[in-house]
Protein backbone atom coordinates (compact mmCIF):
# COMPACT_ATOMS: atom_id res chain seq x y z
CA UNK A 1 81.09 125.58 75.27
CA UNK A 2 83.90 123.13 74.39
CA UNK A 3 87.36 124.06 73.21
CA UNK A 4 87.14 121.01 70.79
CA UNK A 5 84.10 119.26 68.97
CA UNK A 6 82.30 116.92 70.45
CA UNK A 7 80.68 113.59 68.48
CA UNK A 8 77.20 112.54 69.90
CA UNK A 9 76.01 109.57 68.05
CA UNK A 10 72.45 107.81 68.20
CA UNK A 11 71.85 104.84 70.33
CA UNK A 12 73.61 101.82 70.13
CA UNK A 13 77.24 100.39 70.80
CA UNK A 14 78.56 100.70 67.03
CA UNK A 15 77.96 104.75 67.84
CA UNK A 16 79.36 104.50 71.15
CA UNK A 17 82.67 102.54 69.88
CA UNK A 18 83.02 105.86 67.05
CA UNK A 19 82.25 108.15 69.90
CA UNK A 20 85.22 106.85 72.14
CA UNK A 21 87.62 106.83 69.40
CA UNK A 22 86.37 110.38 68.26
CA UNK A 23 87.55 111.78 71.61
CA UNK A 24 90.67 109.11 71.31
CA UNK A 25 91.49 110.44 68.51
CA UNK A 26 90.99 114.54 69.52
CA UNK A 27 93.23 113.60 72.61
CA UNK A 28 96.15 112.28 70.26
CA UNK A 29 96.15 115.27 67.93
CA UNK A 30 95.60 117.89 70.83
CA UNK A 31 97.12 117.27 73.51
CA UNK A 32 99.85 114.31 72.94
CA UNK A 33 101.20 115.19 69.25
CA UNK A 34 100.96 118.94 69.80
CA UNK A 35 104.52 120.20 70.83
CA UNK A 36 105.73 123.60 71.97
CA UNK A 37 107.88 125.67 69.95
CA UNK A 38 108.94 129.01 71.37
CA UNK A 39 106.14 130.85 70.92
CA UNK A 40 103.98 128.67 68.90
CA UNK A 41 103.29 124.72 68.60
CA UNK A 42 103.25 122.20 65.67
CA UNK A 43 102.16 118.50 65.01
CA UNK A 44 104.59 116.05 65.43
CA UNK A 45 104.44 113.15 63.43
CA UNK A 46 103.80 110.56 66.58
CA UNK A 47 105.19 108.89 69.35
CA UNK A 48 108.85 108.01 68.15
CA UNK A 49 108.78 110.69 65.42
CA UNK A 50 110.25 113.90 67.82
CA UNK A 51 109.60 116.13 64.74
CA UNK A 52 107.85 116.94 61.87
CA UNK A 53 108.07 115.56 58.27
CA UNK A 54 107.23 116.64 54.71
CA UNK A 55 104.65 114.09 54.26
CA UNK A 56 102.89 113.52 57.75
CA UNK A 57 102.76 117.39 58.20
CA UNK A 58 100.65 117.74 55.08
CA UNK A 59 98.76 114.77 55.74
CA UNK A 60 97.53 115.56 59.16
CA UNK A 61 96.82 119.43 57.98
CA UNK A 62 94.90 118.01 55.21
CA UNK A 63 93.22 115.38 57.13
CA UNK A 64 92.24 117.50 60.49
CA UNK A 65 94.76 119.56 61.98
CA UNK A 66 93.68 122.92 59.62
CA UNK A 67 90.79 122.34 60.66
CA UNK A 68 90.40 121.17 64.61
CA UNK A 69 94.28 123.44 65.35
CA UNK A 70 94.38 125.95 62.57
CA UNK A 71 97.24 128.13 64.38
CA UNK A 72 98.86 125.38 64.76
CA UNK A 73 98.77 123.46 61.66
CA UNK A 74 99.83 126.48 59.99
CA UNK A 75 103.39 126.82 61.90
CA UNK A 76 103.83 123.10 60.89
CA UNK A 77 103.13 123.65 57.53
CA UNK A 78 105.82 126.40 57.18
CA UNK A 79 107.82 124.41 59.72
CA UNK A 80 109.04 122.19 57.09
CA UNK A 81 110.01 124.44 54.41
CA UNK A 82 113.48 126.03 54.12
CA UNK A 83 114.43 128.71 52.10
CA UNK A 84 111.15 129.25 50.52
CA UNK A 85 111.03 125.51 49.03
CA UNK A 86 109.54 122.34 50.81
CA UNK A 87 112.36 121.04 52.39
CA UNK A 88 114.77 119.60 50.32
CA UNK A 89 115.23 115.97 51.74
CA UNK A 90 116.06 112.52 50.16
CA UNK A 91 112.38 111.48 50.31
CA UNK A 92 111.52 113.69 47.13
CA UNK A 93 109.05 111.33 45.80
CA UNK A 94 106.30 112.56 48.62
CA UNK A 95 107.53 116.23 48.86
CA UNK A 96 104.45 117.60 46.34
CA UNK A 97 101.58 116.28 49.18
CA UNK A 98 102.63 119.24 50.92
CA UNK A 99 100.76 121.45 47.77
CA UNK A 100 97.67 119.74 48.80
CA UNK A 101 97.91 120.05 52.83
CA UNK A 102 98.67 123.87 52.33
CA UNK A 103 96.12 124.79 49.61
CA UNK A 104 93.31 122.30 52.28
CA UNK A 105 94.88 125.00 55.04
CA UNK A 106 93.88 128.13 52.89
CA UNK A 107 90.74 127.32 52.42
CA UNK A 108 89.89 126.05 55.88
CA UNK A 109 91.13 129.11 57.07
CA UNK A 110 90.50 131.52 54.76
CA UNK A 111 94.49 132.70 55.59
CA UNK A 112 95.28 134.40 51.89
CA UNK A 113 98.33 135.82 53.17
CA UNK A 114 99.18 131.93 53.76
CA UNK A 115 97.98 130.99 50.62
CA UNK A 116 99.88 133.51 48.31
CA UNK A 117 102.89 132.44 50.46
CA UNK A 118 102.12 128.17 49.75
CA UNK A 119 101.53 129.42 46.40
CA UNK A 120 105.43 130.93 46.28
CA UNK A 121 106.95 127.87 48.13
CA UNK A 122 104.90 125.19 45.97
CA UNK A 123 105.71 126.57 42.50
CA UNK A 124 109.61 127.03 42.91
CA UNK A 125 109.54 123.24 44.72
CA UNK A 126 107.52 121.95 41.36
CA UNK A 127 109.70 123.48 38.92
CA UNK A 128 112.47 121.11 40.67
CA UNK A 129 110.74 118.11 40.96
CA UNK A 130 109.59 118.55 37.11
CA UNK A 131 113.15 119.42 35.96
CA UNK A 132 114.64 116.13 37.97
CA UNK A 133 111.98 113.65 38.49
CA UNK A 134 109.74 113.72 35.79
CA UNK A 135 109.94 111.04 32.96
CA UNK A 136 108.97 112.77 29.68
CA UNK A 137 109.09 109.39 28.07
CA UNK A 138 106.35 108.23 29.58
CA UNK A 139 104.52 111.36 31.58
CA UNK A 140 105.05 110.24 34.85
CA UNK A 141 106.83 111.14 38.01
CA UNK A 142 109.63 109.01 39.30
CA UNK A 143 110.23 107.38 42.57
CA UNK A 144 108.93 105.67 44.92
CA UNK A 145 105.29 105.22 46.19
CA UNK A 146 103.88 107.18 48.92
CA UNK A 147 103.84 105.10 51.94
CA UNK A 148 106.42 102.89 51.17
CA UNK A 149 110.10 104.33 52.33
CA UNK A 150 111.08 101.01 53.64
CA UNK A 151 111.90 98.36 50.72
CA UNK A 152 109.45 96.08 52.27
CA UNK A 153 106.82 97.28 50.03
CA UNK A 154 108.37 96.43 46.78
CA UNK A 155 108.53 92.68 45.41
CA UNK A 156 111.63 91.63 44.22
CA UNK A 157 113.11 93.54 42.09
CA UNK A 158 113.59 96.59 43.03
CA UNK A 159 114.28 94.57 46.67
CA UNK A 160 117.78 93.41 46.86
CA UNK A 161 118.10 89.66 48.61
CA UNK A 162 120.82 90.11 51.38
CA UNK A 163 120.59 94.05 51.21
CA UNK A 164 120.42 95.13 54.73
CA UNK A 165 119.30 98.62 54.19
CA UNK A 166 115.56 99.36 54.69
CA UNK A 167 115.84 102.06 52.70
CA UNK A 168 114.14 102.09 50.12
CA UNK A 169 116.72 103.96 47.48
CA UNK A 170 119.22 101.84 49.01
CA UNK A 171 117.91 99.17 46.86
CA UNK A 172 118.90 99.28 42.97
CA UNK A 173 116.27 100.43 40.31
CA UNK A 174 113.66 101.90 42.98
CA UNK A 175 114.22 105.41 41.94
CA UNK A 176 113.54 104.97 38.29
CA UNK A 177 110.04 103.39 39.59
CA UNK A 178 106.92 105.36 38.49
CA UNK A 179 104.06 104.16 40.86
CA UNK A 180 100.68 104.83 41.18
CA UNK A 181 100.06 106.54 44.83
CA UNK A 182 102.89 108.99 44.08
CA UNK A 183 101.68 110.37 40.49
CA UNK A 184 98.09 110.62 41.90
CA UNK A 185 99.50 112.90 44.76
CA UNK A 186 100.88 114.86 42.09
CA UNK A 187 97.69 115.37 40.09
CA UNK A 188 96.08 116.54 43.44
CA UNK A 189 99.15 118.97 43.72
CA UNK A 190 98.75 120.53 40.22
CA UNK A 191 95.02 120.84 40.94
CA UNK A 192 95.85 122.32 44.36
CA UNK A 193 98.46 124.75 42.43
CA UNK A 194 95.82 125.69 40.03
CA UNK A 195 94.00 127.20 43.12
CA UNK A 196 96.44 128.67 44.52
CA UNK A 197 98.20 130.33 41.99
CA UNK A 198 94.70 131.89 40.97
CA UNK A 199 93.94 132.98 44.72
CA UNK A 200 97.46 134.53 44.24
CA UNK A 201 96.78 136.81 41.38
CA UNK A 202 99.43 134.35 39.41
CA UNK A 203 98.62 132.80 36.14
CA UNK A 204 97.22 129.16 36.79
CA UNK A 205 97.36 128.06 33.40
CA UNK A 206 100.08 125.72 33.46
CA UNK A 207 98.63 123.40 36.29
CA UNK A 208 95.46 122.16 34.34
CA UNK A 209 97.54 121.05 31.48
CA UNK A 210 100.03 119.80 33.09
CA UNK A 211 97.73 117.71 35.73
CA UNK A 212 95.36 116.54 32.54
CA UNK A 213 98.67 115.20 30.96
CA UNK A 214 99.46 113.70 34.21
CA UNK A 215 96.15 112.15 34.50
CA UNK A 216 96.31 110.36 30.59
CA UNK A 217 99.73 109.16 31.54
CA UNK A 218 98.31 107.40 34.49
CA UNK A 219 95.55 106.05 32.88
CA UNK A 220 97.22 104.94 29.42
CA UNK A 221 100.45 103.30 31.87
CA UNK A 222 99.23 102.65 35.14
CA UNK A 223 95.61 100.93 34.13
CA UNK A 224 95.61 97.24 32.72
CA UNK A 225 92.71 96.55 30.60
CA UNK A 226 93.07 92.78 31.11
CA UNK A 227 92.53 92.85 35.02
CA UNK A 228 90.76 96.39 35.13
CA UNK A 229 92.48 97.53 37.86
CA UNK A 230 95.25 100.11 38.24
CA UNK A 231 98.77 98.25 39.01
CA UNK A 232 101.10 99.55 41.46
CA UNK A 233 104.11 100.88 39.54
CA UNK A 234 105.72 100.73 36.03
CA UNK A 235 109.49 99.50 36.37
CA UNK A 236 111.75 98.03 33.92
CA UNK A 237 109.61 94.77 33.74
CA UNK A 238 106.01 96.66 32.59
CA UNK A 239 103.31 97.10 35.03
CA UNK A 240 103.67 95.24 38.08
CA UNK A 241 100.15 94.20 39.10
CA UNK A 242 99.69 94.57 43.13
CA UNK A 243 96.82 96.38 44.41
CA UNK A 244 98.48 99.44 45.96
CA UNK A 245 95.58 100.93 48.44
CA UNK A 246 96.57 104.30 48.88
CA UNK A 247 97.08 104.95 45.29
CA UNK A 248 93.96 103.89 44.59
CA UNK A 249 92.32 105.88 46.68
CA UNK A 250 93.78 108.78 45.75
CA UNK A 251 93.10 108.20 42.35
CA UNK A 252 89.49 108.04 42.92
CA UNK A 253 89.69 110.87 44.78
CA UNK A 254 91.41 112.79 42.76
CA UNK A 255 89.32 111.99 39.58
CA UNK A 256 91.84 109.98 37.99
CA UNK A 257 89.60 107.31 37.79
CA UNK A 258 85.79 107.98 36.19
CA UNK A 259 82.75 107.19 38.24
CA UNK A 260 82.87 103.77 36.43
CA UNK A 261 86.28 102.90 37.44
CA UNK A 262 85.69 104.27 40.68
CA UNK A 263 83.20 101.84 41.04
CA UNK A 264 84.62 98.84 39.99
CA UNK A 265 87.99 99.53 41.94
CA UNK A 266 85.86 99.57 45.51
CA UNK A 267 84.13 96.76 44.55
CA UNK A 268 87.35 94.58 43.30
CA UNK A 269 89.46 96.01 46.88
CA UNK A 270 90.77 93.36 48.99
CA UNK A 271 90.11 92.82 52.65
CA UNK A 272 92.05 90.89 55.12
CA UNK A 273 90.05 90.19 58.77
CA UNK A 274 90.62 93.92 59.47
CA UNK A 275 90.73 95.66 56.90
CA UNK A 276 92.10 97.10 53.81
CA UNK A 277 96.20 96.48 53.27
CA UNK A 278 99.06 98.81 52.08
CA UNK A 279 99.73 96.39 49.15
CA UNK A 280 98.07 93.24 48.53
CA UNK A 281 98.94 90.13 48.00
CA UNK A 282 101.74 89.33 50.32
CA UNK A 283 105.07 89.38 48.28
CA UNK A 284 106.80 85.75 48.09
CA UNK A 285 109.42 86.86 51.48
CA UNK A 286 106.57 87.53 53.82
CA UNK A 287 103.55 85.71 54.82
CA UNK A 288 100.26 85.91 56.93
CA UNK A 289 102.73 84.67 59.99
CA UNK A 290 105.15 87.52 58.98
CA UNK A 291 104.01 90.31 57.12
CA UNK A 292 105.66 93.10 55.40
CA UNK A 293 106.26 95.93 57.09
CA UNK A 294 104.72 98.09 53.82
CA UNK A 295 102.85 95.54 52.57
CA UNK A 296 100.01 93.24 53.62
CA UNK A 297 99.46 95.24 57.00
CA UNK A 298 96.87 97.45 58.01
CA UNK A 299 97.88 101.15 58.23
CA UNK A 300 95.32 103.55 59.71
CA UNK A 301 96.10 106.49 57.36
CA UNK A 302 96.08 104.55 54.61
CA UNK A 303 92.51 102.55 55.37
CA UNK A 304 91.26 106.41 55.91
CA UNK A 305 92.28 107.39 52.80
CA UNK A 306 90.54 104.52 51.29
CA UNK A 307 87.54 104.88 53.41
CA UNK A 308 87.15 109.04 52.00
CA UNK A 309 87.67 107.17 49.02
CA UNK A 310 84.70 105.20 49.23
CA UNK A 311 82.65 108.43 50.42
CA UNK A 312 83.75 110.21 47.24
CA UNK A 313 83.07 107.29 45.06
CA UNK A 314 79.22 107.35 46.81
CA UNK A 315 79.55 103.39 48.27
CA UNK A 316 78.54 104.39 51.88
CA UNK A 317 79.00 100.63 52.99
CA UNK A 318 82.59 100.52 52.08
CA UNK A 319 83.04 103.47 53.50
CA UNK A 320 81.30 102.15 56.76
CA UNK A 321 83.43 98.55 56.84
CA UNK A 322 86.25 100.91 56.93
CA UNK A 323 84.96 103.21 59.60
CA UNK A 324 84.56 100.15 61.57
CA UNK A 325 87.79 98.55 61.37
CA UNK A 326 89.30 101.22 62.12
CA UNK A 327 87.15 101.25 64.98
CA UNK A 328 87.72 97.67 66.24
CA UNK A 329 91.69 97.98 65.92
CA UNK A 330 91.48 100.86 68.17
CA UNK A 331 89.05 100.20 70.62
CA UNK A 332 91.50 96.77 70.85
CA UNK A 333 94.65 98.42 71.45
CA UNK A 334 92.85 100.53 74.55
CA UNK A 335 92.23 103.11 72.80
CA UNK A 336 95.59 104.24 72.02
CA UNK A 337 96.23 104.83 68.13
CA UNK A 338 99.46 102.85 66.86
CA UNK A 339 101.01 103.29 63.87
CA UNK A 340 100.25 99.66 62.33
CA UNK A 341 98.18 96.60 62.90
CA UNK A 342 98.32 93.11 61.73
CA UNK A 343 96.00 92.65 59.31
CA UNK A 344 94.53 88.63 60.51
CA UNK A 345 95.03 89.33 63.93
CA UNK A 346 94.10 92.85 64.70
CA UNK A 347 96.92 92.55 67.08
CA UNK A 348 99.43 95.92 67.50
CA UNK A 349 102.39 94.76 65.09
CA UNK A 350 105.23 96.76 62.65
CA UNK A 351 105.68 93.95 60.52
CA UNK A 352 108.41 92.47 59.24
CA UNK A 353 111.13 94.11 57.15
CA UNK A 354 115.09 92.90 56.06
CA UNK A 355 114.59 90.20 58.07
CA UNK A 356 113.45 91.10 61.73
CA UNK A 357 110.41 92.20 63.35
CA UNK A 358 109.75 96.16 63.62
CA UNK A 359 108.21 98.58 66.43
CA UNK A 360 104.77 99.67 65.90
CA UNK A 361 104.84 103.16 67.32
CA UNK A 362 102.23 104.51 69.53
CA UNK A 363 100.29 108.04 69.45
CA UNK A 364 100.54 107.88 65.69
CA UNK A 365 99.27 111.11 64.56
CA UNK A 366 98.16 109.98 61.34
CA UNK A 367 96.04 107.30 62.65
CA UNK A 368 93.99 110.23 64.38
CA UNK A 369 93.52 112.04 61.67
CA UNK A 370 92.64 109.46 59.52
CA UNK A 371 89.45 108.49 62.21
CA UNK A 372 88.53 112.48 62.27
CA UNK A 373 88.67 113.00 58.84
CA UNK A 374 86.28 109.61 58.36
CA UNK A 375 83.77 111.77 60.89
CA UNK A 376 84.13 115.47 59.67
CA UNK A 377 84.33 114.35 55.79
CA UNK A 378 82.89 111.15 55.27
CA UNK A 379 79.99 110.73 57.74
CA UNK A 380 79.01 114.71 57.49
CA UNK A 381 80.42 115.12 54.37
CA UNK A 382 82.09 118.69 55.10
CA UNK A 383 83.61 119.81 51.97
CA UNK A 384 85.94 122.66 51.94
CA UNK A 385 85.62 125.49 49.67
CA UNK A 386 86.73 129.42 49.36
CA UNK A 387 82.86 130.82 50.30
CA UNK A 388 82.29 128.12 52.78
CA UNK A 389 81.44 124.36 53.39
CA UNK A 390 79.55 122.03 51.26
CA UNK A 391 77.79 119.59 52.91
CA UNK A 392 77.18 115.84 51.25
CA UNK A 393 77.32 113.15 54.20
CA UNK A 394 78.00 109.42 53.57
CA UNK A 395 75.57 107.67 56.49
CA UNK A 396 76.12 103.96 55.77
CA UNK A 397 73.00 101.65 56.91
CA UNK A 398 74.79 100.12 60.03
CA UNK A 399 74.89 104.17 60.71
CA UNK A 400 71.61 105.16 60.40
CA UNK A 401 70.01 107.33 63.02
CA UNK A 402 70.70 111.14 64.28
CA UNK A 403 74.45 112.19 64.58
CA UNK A 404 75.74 115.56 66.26
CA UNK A 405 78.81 117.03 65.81
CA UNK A 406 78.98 119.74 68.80
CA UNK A 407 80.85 123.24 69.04
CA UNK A 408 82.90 122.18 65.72
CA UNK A 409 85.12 125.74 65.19
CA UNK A 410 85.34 127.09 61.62
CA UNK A 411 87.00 130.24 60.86
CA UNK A 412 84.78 133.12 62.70
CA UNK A 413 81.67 130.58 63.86
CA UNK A 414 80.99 127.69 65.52
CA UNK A 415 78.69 124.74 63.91
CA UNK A 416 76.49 122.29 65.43
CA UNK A 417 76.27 120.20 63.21
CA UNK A 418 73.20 117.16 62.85
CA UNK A 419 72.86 114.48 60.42
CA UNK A 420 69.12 112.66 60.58
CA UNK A 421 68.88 109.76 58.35
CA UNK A 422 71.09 107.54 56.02
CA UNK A 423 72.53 107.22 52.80
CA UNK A 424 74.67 110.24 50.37
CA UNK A 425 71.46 111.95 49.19
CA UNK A 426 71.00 115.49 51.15
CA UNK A 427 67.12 115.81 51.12
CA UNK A 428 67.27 119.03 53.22
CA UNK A 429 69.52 121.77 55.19
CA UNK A 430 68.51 124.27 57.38
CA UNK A 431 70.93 126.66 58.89
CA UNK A 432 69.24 128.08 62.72
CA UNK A 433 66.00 126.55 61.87
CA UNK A 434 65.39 128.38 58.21
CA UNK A 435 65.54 126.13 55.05
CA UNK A 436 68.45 126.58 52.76
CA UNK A 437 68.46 126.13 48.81
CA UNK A 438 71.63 124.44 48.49
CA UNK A 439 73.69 122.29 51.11
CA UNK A 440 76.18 124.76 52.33
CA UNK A 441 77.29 127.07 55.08
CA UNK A 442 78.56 130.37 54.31
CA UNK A 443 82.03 131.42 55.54
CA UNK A 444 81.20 134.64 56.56
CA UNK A 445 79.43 132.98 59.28
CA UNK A 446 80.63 134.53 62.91
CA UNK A 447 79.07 133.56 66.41
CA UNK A 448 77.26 129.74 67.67
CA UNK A 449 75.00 128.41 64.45
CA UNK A 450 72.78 125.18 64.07
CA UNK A 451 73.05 123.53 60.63
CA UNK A 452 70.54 120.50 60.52
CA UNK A 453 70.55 117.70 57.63
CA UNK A 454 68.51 115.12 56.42
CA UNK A 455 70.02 112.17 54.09
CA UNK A 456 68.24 109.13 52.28
C-alpha cells in the first residue's frame, strides 16, 4: 500500500501524459508546498509565496488538499484566521472562498468539531463583509474579481494610464466594481453557510434567502440578453462585456446559471492555442506579443475551474480539451507546474503588467490542485457529501477505456476506485464485487474497498 493515490490509466500516450502529471502534481502538493510548522504542516501557496493566503488556502483545500492531506489542510485552513474571523486583509473581495474550502473540509472529513468551528469564524466574517461591501442598490457584492489583484485585468477604466501601482485598489473606481467571479463565490459561500450553520445546530435560514437574492441580482445585472453571456463586472459605465472565465465557471457551478445557460456559456467560451484565458479579449494595452498579466493568459487554476465546470454542466469534451491543455502545458514545462502560461505559445510566461514583463512562479500549488481535482472530480466524478461520496464521472471520448484510481484515502477506508467506459451516464456500481442501487460509497466505510463503475 501507497501513502498517496495512485492514477493507472488505459493504454495509450494521452493516459500516460495524465498519469505523469497526476504524480507531478501529488509531488507539488506533498512534498514541495507542504511546510513544517512546529508541530504540524500547512500548504503554502507556491514557490515564491513563503506563506499561506486567504484565497489559495481555500482553494487548494477545496480543490485536493482536504482530501489527499486532511491534517494538514485543516491547520491551513485555521492558519489564516485571526481572532475567530478570516483574516482581516486588504484583499476583502476573495475573503468569503474561504466558507466554501472549510465547509468542502467538513465534509471530506467528517471533522464536526471543525465544522461548528468554520461555522463560528464564517458567520461573524459575513456579517462584515455584508455590513461594508454589499451594494443594496443593486444586490451585489463590491470589489474586485477573484483572480485579478493586479490592475492588469481590468480595461481602462478602472486602470489608471501612468499609474505605477499593480495594485489593483491602487487604481480609482475598482472598489466600487461589482464583478461576476466574486458574487458567484459568494453564492457558493451562503450555500456553504447554509450547511454549516445546520451541521452546527444554528439556524440556517438566513443563507438561502440571502444567496437566492444574490443569485437574481446576478442574473438581472450581470447577464446581457443581447449577447447571452454573463459580462465581467458592472462599474459606473453599465456592464462591461469581457468574458471573465473563472466567473463563469463558478456560476455554472454554483447554479447561477440554468442548465440552458450552462450550456450555451461552454459552448460560446473562447480558446486561445492552449486553452481557456483569465479574461478574453485582450484589452487595447496588451496584445498576443504581450499579454496581460490577468488577462488573456492561461492560468491553471482558473482552466480547472472551468474544466469542473464543464463536468458539472455534463459537456465531457470540454471538459476533456481542458484536461488536455492542461496536460500539454505541463508535460512542456518538464513537468514542473508554474503559475502561468502564455496562452499562443504554451511557453512558461507572467505576462505583462504596468509596463514590464512579470515572473511566472514555479511549484504553483494551485496549478496541482487544479490537475487533481480534474481526476478525483471530473473524470471519477467523486462528489462530496455528509453520508459519503457520490459518484457521477465525466469520461470524455478521447478518454475512453478502464481508469484506476489506487489506495485513494477517505476518512476511515481506502478506495480503489475503476471507471470502465465513457461518457456522464453511471450504468452500474458495485462496491467489493456486490451491485449497489445508487452510485455512492458510504462514509462509514473503514479498511481497503473496491468500488467498480461503468459509464456510457
Amino acid at each position: 500500500m501507497t501513502d498517496r493515490p495512485v492514477l493507472v490509466p488505459p493504454a495509450g500516450v494521452r493516459g500516460e501524459n495524465l498519469q505523469v502529471c497526476y504524480a507531478a502534481a501529488l509531488h507539488n502538493l506533498l512534498d514541495v508546498n507542504t511546510i513544517p510548522d512546529g508541530g504540524s504542516a500547512y500548504v503554502r501557496a507556491g514557490g515564491g509565496y513563503s506563506d499561506p493566503w486567504t484565497r489559495d488556502a481555500a482553494i487548494n483545500a477545496w480543490h485536493a488538499a482536504s482530501l489527499l492531506s486532511p491534517e494538514v489542510a485543516g491547520y491551513t485552513l485555521l492558519k489564516v484566521c485571526t481572532d475567530g474571523l478570516i483574516a482581516q486583509d486588504i484583499q476583502w473581495w476573495d475573503q468569503i472562498i474561504w466558507v466554501i474550502g472549510a465547509r468542502h473540509h467538513r465534509l471530506v472529513t467528517g471533522d464536526t468539531a471543525f465544522g461548528a468551528e468554520a461555522f463560528r469564524i464564517a458567520s461573524a466574517s459575513l456579517e462584515i463583509l455584508r455590513r461594508d461591501r454589499f451594494d443594496a442598490s443593486t444586490g451585489l457584492y463590491r470589489g474586485p474579481s477573484l483572480m485579478q489583484d493586479g490592475i492588469a485585468g481590468f480595461p481602462e477604466p478602472p486602470y489608471q494610464p501612468g499609474n505605477p501601482s499593480s495594485f489593483v485598489l491602487d487604481h480609482p473606481g475598482a472598489a466600487e466594481l461589482r464583478c461576476l467571479s466574486t458574487n458567484a463565490v459568494y453564492v457558493g459561500a451562503l450555500g456553504a453557510l447554509e450547511q454549516l450553520a445546520a451541521d452546527a445546530g444554528a439556524d440556517p435560514a438566513p443563507y438561502p434567502a440571502q444567496r437566492a437574492e444574490l443569485v437574481a441580482a446576478v442574473n438581472e445585472h450581470l447577464w446581457s440578453d443581447e449577447s447571452e453571456q454573463y459580462g465581467y463586472f458592472l462599474g459606473p459605465d453599465g456592464l462591461d462585456p469581457h468574458q471573465e472565465t473563472a466567473g463563469l465557471a463558478l456560476a455554472v457551478e454554483f447554479g447561477i446559471a440554468g442548465p440552458e445557460r450552462a450550456a450555451g456559456l461552454v459552448a460560446g467560451i473562447h480558446h486561445e492555442p492552449f486553452g481557456v484565458v483569465n479574461v478574453w479579449p485582450h484589452f487595447p494595452r496588451f496584445d498576443a506579443d504581450h499579454p496581460g498579466r490577468h488577462n488573456a493568459i492561461c492560468w491553471p487554476m482558473v482552466m480547472g475551474l472551468w474544466g469542473y465546470a464543464a463536468a458539472r454542466a455534463g459537456q465531457a469534451a470540454e471538459f476533456g480539451r481542458t484536461v488536455d491543455d492542461l496536460v500539454r502545458l505541463f508535460r512542456s514545462s518538464g513537468d514542473e507546474l508554474f503559475e502561468l502560461y502564455n496562452a499562443t505559445t504554451g511557453e512558461v510566461d507572467g505576462g505583462w503588467q504596468v509596463g514590464r514583463q512579470w515572473e511566472s512562479l514555479p511549484h504553483q500549488t494551485w496549478s496541482a490542485t487544479a490537475l487533481l481535482r480534474l481526476v478525483h472530480e471530473g473524470l471519477f466524478g467523486l462528489k462530496f457529501g455528509a453520508d459519503g461520496i457520490t459518484l457521477r464521472p465525466t469520461v470524455p471520448p478521447s478518454y475512453a477505456g478502464e481508469w484506476s484510481l489506487r489506495s485513494l484515502r477517505y476518512r476511515a477506508a481506502t478506495l480503489d476506485i475503476t471507471v470502465r467506459g465513457e461518457g456522464t451516464e453511471v450504468r452500474s456500481v458495485h462496491l467489493d464485487g456486490q451491485p449497489q442501487d445508487a452510485p455512492h460509497v458510504p462514509a462509514a466505510l473503514s479498511g481497503h474497498h473496491q468500488v467498480d463503475v461503468v459509464v456510457s
